[in-house]
C-alpha atoms as a PDB file:
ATOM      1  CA  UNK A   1       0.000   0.000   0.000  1.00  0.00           C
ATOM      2  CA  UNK A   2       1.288   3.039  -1.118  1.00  0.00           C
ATOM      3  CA  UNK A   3       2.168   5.329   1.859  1.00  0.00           C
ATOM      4  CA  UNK A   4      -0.420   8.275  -0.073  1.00  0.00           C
ATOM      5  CA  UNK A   5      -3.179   6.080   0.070  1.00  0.00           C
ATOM      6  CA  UNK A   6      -2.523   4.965   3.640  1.00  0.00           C
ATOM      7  CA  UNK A   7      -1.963   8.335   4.947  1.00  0.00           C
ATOM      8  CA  UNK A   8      -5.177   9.624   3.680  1.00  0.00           C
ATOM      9  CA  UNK A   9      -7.267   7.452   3.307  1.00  0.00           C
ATOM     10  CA  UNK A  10      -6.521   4.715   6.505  1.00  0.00           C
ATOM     11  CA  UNK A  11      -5.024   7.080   8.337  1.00  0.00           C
ATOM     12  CA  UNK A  12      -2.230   5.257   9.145  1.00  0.00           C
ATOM     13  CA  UNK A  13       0.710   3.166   7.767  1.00  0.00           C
ATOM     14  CA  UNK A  14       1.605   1.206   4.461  1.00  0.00           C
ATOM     15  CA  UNK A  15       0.794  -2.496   4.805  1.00  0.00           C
ATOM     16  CA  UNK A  16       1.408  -5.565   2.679  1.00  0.00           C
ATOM     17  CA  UNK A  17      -1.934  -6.210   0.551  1.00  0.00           C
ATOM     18  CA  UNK A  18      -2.344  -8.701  -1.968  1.00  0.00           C
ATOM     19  CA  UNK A  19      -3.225  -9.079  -5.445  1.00  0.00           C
ATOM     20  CA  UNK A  20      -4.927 -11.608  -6.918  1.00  0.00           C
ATOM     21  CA  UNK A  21      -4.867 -12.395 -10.808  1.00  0.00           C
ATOM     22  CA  UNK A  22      -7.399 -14.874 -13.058  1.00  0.00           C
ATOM     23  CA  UNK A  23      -5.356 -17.242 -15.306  1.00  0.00           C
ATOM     24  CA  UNK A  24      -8.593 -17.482 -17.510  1.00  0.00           C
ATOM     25  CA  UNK A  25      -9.384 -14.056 -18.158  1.00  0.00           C
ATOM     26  CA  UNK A  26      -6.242 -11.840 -17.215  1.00  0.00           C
ATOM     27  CA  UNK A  27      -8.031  -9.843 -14.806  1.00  0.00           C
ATOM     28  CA  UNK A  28      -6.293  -8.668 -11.698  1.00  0.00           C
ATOM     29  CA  UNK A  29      -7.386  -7.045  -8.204  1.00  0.00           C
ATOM     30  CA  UNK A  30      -6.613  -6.144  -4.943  1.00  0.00           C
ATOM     31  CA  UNK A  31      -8.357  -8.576  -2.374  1.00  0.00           C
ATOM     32  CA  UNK A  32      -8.205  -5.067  -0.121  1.00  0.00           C
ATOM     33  CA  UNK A  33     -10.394  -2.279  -1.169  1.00  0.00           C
ATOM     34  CA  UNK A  34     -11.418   0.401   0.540  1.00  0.00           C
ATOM     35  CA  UNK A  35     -14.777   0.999   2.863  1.00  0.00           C
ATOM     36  CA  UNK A  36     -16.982   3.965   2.217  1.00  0.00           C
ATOM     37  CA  UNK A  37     -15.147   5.840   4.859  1.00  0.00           C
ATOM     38  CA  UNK A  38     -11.311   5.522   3.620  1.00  0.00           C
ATOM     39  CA  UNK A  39     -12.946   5.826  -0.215  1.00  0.00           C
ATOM     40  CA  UNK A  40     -14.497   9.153   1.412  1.00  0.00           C
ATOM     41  CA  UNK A  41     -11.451  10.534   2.582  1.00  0.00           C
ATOM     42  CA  UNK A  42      -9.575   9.236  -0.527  1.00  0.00           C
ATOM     43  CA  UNK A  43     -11.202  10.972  -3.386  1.00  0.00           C
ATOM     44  CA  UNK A  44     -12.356  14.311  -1.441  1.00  0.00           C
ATOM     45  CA  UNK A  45     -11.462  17.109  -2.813  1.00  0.00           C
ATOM     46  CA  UNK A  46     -10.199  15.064  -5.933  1.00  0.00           C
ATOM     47  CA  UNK A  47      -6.800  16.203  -7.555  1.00  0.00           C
ATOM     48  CA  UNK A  48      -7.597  19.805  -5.778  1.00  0.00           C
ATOM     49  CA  UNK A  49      -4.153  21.082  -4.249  1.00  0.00           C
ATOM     50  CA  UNK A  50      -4.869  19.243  -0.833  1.00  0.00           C
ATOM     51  CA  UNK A  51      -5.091  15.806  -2.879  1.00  0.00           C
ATOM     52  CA  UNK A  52      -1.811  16.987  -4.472  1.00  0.00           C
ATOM     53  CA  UNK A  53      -0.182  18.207  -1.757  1.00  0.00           C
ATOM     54  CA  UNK A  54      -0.878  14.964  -0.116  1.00  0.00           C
ATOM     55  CA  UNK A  55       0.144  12.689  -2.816  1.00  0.00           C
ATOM     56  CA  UNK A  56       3.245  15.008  -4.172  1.00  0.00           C
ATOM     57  CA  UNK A  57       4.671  14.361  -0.131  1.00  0.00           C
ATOM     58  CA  UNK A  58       5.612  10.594  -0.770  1.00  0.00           C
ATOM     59  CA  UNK A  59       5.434  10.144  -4.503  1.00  0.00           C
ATOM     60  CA  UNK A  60       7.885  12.830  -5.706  1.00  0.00           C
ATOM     61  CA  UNK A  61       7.101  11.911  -9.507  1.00  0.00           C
ATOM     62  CA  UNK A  62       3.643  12.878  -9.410  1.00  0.00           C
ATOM     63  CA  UNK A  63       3.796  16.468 -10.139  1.00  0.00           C
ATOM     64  CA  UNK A  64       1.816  19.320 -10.398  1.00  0.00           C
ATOM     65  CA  UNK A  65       1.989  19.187 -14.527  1.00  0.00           C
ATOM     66  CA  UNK A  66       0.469  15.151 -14.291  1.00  0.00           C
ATOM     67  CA  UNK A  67      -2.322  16.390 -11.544  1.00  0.00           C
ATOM     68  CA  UNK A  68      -3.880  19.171 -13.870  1.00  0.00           C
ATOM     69  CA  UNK A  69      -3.095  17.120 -17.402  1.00  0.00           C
ATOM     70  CA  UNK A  70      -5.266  14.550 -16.226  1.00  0.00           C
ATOM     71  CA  UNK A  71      -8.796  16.387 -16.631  1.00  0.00           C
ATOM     72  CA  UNK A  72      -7.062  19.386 -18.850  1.00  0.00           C
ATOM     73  CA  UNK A  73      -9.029  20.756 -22.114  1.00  0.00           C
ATOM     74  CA  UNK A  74      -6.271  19.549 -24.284  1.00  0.00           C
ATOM     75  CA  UNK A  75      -7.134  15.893 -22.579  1.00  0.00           C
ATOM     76  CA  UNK A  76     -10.577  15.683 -22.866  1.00  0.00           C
ATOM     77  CA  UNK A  77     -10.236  16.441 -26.561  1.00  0.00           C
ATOM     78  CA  UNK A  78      -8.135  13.841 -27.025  1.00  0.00           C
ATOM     79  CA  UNK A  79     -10.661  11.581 -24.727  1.00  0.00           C
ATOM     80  CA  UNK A  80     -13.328  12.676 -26.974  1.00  0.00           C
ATOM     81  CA  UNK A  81     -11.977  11.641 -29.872  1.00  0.00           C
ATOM     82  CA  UNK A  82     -11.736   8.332 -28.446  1.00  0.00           C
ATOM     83  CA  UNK A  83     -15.317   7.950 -27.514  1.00  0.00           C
ATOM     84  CA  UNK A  84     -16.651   9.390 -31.419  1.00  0.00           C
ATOM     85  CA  UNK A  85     -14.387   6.328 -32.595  1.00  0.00           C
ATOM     86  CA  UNK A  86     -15.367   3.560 -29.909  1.00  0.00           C
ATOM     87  CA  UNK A  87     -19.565   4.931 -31.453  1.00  0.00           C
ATOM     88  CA  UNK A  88     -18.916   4.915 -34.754  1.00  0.00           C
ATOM     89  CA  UNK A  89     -17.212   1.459 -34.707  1.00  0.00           C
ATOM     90  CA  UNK A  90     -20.337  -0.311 -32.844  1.00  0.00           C
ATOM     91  CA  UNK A  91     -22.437   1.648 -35.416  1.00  0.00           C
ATOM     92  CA  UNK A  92     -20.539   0.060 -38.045  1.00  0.00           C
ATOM     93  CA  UNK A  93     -21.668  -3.094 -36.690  1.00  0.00           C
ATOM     94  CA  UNK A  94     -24.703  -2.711 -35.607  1.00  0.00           C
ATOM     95  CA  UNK A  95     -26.610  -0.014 -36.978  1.00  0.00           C
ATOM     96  CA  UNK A  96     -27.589   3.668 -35.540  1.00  0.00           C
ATOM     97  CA  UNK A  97     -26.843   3.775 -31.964  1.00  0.00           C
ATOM     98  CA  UNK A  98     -30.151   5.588 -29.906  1.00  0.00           C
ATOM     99  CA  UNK A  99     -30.147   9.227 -29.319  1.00  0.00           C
ATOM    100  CA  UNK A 100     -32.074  12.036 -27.226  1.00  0.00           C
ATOM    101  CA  UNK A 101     -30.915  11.902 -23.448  1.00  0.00           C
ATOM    102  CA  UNK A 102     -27.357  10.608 -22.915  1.00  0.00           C
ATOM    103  CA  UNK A 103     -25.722  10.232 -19.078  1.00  0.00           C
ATOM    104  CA  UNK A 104     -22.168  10.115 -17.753  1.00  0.00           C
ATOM    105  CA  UNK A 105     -22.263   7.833 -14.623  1.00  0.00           C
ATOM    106  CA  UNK A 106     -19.019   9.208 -12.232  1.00  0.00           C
ATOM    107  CA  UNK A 107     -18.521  11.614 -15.208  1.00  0.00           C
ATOM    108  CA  UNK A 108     -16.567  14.867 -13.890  1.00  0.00           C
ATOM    109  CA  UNK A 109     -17.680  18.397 -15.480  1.00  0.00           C
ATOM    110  CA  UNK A 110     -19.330  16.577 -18.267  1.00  0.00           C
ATOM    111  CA  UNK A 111     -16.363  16.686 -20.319  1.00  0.00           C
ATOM    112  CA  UNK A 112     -16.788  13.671 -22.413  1.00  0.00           C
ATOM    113  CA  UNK A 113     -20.296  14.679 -23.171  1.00  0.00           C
ATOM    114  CA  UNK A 114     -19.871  18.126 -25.196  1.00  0.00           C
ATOM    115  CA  UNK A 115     -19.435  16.711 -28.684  1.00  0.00           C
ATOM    116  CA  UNK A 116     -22.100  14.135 -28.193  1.00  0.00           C
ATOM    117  CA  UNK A 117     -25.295  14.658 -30.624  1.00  0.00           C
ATOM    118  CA  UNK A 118     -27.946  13.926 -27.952  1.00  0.00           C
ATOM    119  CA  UNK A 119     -30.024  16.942 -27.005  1.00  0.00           C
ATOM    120  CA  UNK A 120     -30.114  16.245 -23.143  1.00  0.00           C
ATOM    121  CA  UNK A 121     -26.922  15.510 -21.565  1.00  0.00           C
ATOM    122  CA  UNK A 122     -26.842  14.813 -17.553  1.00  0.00           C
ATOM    123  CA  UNK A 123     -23.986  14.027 -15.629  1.00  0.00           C
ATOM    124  CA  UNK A 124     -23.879  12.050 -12.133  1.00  0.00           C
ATOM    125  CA  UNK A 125     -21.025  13.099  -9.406  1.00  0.00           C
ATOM    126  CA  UNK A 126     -20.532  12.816  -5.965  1.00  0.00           C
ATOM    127  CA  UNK A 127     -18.322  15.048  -5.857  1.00  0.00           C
ATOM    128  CA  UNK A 128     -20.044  18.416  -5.937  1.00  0.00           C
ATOM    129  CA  UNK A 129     -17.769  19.891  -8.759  1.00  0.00           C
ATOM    130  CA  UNK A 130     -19.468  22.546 -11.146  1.00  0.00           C
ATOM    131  CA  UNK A 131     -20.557  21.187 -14.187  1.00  0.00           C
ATOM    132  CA  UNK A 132     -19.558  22.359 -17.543  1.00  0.00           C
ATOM    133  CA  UNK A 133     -22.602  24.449 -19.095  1.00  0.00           C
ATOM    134  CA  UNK A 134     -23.915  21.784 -21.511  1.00  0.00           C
ATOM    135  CA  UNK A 135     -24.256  19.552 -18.751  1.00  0.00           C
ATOM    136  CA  UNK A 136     -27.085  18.872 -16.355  1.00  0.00           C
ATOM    137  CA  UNK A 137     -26.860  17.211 -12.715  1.00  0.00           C
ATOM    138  CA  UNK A 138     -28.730  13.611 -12.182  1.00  0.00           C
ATOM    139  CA  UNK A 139     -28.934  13.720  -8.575  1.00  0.00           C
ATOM    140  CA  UNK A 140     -31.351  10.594  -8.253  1.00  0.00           C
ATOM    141  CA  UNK A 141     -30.210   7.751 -10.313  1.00  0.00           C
ATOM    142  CA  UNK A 142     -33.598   5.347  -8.849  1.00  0.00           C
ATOM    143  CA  UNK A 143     -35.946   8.424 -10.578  1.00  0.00           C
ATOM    144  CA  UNK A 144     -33.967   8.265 -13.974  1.00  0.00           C
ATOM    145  CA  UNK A 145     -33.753   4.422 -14.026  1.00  0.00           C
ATOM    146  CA  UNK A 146     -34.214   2.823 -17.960  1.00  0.00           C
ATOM    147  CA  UNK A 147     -34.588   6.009 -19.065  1.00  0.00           C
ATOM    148  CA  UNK A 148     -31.509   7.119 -21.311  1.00  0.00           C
ATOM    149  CA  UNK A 149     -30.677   5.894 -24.449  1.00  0.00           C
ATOM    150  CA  UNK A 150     -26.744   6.243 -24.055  1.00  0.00           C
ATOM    151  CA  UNK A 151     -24.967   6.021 -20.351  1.00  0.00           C
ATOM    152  CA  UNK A 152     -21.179   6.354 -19.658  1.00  0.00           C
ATOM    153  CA  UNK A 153     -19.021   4.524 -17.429  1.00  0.00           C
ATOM    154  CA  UNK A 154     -15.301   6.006 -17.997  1.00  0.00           C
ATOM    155  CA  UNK A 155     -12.314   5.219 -15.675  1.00  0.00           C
ATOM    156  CA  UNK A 156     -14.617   4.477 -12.599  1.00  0.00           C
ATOM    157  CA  UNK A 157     -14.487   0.816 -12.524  1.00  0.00           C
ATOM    158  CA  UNK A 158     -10.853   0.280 -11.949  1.00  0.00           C
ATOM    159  CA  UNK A 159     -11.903   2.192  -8.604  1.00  0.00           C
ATOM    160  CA  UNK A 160     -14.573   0.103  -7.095  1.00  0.00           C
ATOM    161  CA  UNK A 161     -14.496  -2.550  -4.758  1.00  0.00           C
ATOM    162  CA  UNK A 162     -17.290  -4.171  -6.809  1.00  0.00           C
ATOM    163  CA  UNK A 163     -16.778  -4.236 -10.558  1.00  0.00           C
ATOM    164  CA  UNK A 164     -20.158  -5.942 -11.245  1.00  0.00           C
ATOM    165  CA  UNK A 165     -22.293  -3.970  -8.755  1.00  0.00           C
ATOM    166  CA  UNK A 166     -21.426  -0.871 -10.179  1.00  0.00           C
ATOM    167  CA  UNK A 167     -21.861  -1.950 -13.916  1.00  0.00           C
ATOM    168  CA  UNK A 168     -25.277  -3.513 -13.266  1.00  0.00           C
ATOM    169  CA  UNK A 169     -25.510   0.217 -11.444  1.00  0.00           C
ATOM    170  CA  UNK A 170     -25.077   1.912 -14.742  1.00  0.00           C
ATOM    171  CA  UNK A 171     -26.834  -0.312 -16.993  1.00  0.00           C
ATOM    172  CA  UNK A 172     -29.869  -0.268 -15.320  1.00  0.00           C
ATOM    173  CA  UNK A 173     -29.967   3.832 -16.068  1.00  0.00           C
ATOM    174  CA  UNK A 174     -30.357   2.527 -19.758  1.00  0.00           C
ATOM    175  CA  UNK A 175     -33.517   1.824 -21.304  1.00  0.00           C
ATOM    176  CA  UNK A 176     -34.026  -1.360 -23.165  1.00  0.00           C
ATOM    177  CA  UNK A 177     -32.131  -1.047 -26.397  1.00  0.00           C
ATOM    178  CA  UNK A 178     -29.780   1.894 -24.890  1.00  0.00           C
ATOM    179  CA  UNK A 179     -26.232   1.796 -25.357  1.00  0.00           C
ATOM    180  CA  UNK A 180     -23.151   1.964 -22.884  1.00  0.00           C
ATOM    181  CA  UNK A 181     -19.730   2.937 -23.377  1.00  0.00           C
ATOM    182  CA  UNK A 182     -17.637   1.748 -20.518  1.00  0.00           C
ATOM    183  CA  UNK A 183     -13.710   2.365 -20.535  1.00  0.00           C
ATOM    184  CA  UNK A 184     -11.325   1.166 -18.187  1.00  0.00           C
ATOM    185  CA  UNK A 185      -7.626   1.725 -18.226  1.00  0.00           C
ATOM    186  CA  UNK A 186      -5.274  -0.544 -20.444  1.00  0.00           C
ATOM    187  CA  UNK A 187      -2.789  -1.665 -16.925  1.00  0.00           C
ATOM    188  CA  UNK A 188      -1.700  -5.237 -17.813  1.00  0.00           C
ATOM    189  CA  UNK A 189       1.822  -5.944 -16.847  1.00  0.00           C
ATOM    190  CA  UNK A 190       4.112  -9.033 -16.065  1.00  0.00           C
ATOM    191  CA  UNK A 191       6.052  -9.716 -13.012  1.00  0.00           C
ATOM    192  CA  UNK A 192       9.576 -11.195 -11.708  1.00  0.00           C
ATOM    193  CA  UNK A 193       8.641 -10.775  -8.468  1.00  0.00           C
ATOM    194  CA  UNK A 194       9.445 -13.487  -6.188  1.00  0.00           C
ATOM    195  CA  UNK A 195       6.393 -16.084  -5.620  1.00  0.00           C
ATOM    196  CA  UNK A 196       4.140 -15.353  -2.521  1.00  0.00           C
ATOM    197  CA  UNK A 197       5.814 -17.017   0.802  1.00  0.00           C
ATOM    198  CA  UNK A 198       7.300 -16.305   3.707  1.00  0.00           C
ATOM    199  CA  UNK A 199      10.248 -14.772   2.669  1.00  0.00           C
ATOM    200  CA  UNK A 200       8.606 -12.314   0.337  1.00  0.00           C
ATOM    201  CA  UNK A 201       6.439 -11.507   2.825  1.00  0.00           C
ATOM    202  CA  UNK A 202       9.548 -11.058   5.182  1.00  0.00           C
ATOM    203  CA  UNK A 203      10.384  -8.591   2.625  1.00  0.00           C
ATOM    204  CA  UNK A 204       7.625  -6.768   2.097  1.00  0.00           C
ATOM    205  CA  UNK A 205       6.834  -5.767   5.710  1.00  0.00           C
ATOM    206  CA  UNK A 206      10.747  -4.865   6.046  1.00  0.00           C
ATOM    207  CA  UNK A 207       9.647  -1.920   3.335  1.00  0.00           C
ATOM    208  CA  UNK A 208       6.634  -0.778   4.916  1.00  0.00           C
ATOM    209  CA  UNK A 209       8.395  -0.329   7.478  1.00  0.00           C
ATOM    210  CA  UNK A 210      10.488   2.566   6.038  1.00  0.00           C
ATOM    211  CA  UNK A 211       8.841   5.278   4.441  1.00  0.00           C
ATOM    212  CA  UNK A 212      11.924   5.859   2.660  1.00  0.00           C
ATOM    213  CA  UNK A 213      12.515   2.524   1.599  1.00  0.00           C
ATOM    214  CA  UNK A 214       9.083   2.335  -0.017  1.00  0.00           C
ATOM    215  CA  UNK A 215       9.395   5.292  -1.393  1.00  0.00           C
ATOM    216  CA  UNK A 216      12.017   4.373  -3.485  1.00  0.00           C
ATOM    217  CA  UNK A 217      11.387   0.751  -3.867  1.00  0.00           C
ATOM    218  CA  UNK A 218       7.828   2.387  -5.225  1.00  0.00           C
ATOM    219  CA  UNK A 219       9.788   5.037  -7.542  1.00  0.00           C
ATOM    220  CA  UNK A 220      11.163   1.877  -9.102  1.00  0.00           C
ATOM    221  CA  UNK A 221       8.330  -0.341  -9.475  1.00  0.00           C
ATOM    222  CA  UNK A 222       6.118   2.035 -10.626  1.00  0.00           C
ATOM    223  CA  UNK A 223       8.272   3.062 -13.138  1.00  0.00           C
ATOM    224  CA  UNK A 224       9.304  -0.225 -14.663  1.00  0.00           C
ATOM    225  CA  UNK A 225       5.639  -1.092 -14.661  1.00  0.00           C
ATOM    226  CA  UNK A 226       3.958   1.938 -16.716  1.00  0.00           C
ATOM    227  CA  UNK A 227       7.099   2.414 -18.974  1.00  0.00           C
ATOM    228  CA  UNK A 228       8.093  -1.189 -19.479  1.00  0.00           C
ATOM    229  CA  UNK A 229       5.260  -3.336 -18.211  1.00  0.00           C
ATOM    230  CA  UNK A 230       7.169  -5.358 -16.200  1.00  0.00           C
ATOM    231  CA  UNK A 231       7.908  -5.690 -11.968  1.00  0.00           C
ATOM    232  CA  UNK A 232      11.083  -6.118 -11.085  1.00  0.00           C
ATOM    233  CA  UNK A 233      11.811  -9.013  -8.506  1.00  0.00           C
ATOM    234  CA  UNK A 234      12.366  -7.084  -5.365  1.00  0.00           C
ATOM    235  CA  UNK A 235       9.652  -4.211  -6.235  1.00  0.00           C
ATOM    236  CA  UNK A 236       5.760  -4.316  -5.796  1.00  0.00           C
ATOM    237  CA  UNK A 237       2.226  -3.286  -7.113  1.00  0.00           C
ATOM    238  CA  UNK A 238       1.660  -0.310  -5.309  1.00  0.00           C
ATOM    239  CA  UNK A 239      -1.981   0.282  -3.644  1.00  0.00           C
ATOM    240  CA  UNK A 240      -3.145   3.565  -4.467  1.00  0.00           C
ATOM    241  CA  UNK A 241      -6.758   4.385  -6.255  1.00  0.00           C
ATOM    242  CA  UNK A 242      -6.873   1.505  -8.987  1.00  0.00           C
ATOM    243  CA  UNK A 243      -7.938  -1.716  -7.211  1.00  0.00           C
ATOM    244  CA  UNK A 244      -9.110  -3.529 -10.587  1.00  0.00           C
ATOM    245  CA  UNK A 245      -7.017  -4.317 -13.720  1.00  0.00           C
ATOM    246  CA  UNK A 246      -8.409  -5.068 -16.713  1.00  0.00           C
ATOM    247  CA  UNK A 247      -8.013  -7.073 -19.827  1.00  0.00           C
ATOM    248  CA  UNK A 248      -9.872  -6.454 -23.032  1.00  0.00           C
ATOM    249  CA  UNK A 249     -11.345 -10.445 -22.191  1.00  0.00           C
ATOM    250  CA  UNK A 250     -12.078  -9.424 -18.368  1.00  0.00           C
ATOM    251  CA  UNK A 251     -14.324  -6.198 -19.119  1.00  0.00           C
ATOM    252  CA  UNK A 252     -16.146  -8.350 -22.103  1.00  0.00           C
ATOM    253  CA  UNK A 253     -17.054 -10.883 -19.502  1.00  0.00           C
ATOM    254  CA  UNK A 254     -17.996  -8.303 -16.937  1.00  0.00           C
ATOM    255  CA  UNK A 255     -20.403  -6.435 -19.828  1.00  0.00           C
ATOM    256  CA  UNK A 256     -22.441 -10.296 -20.097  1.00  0.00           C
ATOM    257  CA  UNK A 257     -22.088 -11.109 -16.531  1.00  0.00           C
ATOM    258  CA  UNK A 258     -24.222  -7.422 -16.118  1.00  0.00           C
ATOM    259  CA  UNK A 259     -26.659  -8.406 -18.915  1.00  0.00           C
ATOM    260  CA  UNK A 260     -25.009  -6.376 -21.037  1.00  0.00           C
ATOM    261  CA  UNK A 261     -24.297  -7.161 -24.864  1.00  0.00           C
ATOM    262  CA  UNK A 262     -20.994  -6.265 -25.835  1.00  0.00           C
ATOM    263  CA  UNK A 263     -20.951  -4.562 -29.584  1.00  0.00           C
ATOM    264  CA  UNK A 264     -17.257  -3.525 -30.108  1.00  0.00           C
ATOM    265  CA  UNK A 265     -13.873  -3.753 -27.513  1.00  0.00           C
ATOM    266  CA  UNK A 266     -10.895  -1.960 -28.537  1.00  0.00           C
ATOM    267  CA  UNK A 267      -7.893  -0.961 -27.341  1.00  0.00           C
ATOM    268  CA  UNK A 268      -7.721   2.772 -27.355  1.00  0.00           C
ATOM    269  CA  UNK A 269      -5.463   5.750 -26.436  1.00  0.00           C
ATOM    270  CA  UNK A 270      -7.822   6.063 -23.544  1.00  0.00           C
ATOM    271  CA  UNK A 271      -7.111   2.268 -22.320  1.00  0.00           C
ATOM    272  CA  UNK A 272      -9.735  -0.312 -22.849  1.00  0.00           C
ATOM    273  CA  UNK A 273     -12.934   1.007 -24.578  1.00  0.00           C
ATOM    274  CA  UNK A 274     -16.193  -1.127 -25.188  1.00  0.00           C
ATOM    275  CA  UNK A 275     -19.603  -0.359 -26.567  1.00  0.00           C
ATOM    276  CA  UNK A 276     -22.450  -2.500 -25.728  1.00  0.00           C
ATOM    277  CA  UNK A 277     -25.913  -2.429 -25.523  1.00  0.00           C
ATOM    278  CA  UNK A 278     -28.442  -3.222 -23.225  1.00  0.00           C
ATOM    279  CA  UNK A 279     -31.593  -5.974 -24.417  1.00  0.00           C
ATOM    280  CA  UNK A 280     -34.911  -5.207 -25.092  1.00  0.00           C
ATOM    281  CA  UNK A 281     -35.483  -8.736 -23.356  1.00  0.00           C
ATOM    282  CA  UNK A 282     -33.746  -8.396 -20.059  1.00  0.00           C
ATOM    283  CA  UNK A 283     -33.386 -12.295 -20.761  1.00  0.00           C
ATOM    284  CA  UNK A 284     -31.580 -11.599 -24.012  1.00  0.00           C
ATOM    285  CA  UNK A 285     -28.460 -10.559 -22.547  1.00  0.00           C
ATOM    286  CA  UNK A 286     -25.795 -13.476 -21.705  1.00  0.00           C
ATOM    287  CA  UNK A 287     -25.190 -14.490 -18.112  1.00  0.00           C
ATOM    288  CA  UNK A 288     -21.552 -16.105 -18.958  1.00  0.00           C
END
């Protein structure tokens, strides 16, 4: 656990967690997430200067410039771009996509929304942030149930302690025959790591128990992950937000196991982007 996340959100000190990976599908998660308290403190005030401040302290390569890229104009454009593509792609293959009220579930300002055709555009967020003027705030999701014809689920999965609970969340907002575009990060990576035991464990609780030592061991790992996608043997997965890891075959199987009918998967500069839509039978959608 990275010394950020157990700072703010536990309130504490880093601890060994572990992660746990399918050999069918690829899919990999943390068998530690977070309870509605520590998510509370976590993500309050998201990527303001406190949240900075805070994470800048122990992870000296997340700067100021990465903080404000990650929801900058120049990045939703980008982001954008990459949902017009993922559409047009599953209309390719399976005709005109629904229009008229569209919804992004978790979705920020309402970013990802602006180019979208559909006349009504409503965003939900716990957060409280202003919304971008196009936008329109879904405070009740229960009054607004199976009643938009396109929802979006972007980067919020990967953050949930329940994958399937929160898709099955978001695809009930759609009405029967609605679409969903759901995108998850692209994180798949190998490891050397040493095999689980006593001795790595040995290990492991020897780091966290230097905040210096993890530090740097994280420095390390982190970066031989994201540039190479590789751990090295004596580094770690570091806890921080992301508690689910994807593979293009793990969030297909998560789209059927929520009903879902999966229309296109891609990889994208976004991550892992896949279109699906929702049956007119509820029975019509694959349990697998």
């Amino acid at each position: 656990m990275s010394p950020f996340l157990a700072r703010r959100a536990l309130l504490g000190s880093p601890e060994p967690v572990e992660l746990a990976r399918c050999a069918a599908c690829g899919h990999a998660w943390s068998l530690r997430g977070l309870s509605d308290d520590e998510a509370a403190r976590l993500y309050a005030g998201y990527r303001g200067d406190d949240y900075f401040e805070a994470r800048h302290a122990t992870e000296f390569w997340y700067t100021r410039a990465i903080n404000d890229a990650i929801g900058s104009d120049q990045a939703m454009v980008g982001r954008r771009a990459v949902l017009a593509a993922a559409l047009a792609a599953a209309v390719d293959k399976a005709g005109p996509r629904p229009e008229g009220r569209c919804l992004d579930f978790g979705g920020d300002r309402g970013q990802l929304l602006k180019d979208l055709p559909d006349a009504d555009k409503f965003v939900h967020e716990v957060s409280g942030v202003a919304l971008d003027p196009w936008a329109q705030r879904l405070e009740s999701l229960a009054s607004e149930a199976g009643r938009f014809d396109l929802v979006l689920n972007c980067q919020v999965l990967e953050h949930v302690n329940d994958p399937l609970a929160a898709l099955r969340e978001t695809a009930a907002m759609a009405r029967p025959g609605g679409w969903l575009y759901i995108e998850v990060p692209d994180e798949r990576w190998r490891s050397s790591c040493a095999s689980p035991g006593k001795a790595r464990a040995r290990w492991l609780r020897a780091v966290a128990g230097s905040i210096r030592a993890t530090v740097v061991l994280d420095f390390v790992s982190t970066a031989c992950r994201v540039k190479l996608g590789w751990t090295p043997p004596l580094g770690f997965w570091a806890m921080r937000e992301h508690i689910n890891f994807f593979s293009p075959r793990s969030l297909e199987l998560l789209a059927r196991q929520a009903g879902l009918v999966p229309l296109d998967i891609q990889l994208t500069a976004s991550g892992i982007s896949l279109v699906a839509s929702k049956p007119a039978d509820p029975t019509g959608g694959g349990t697998r």
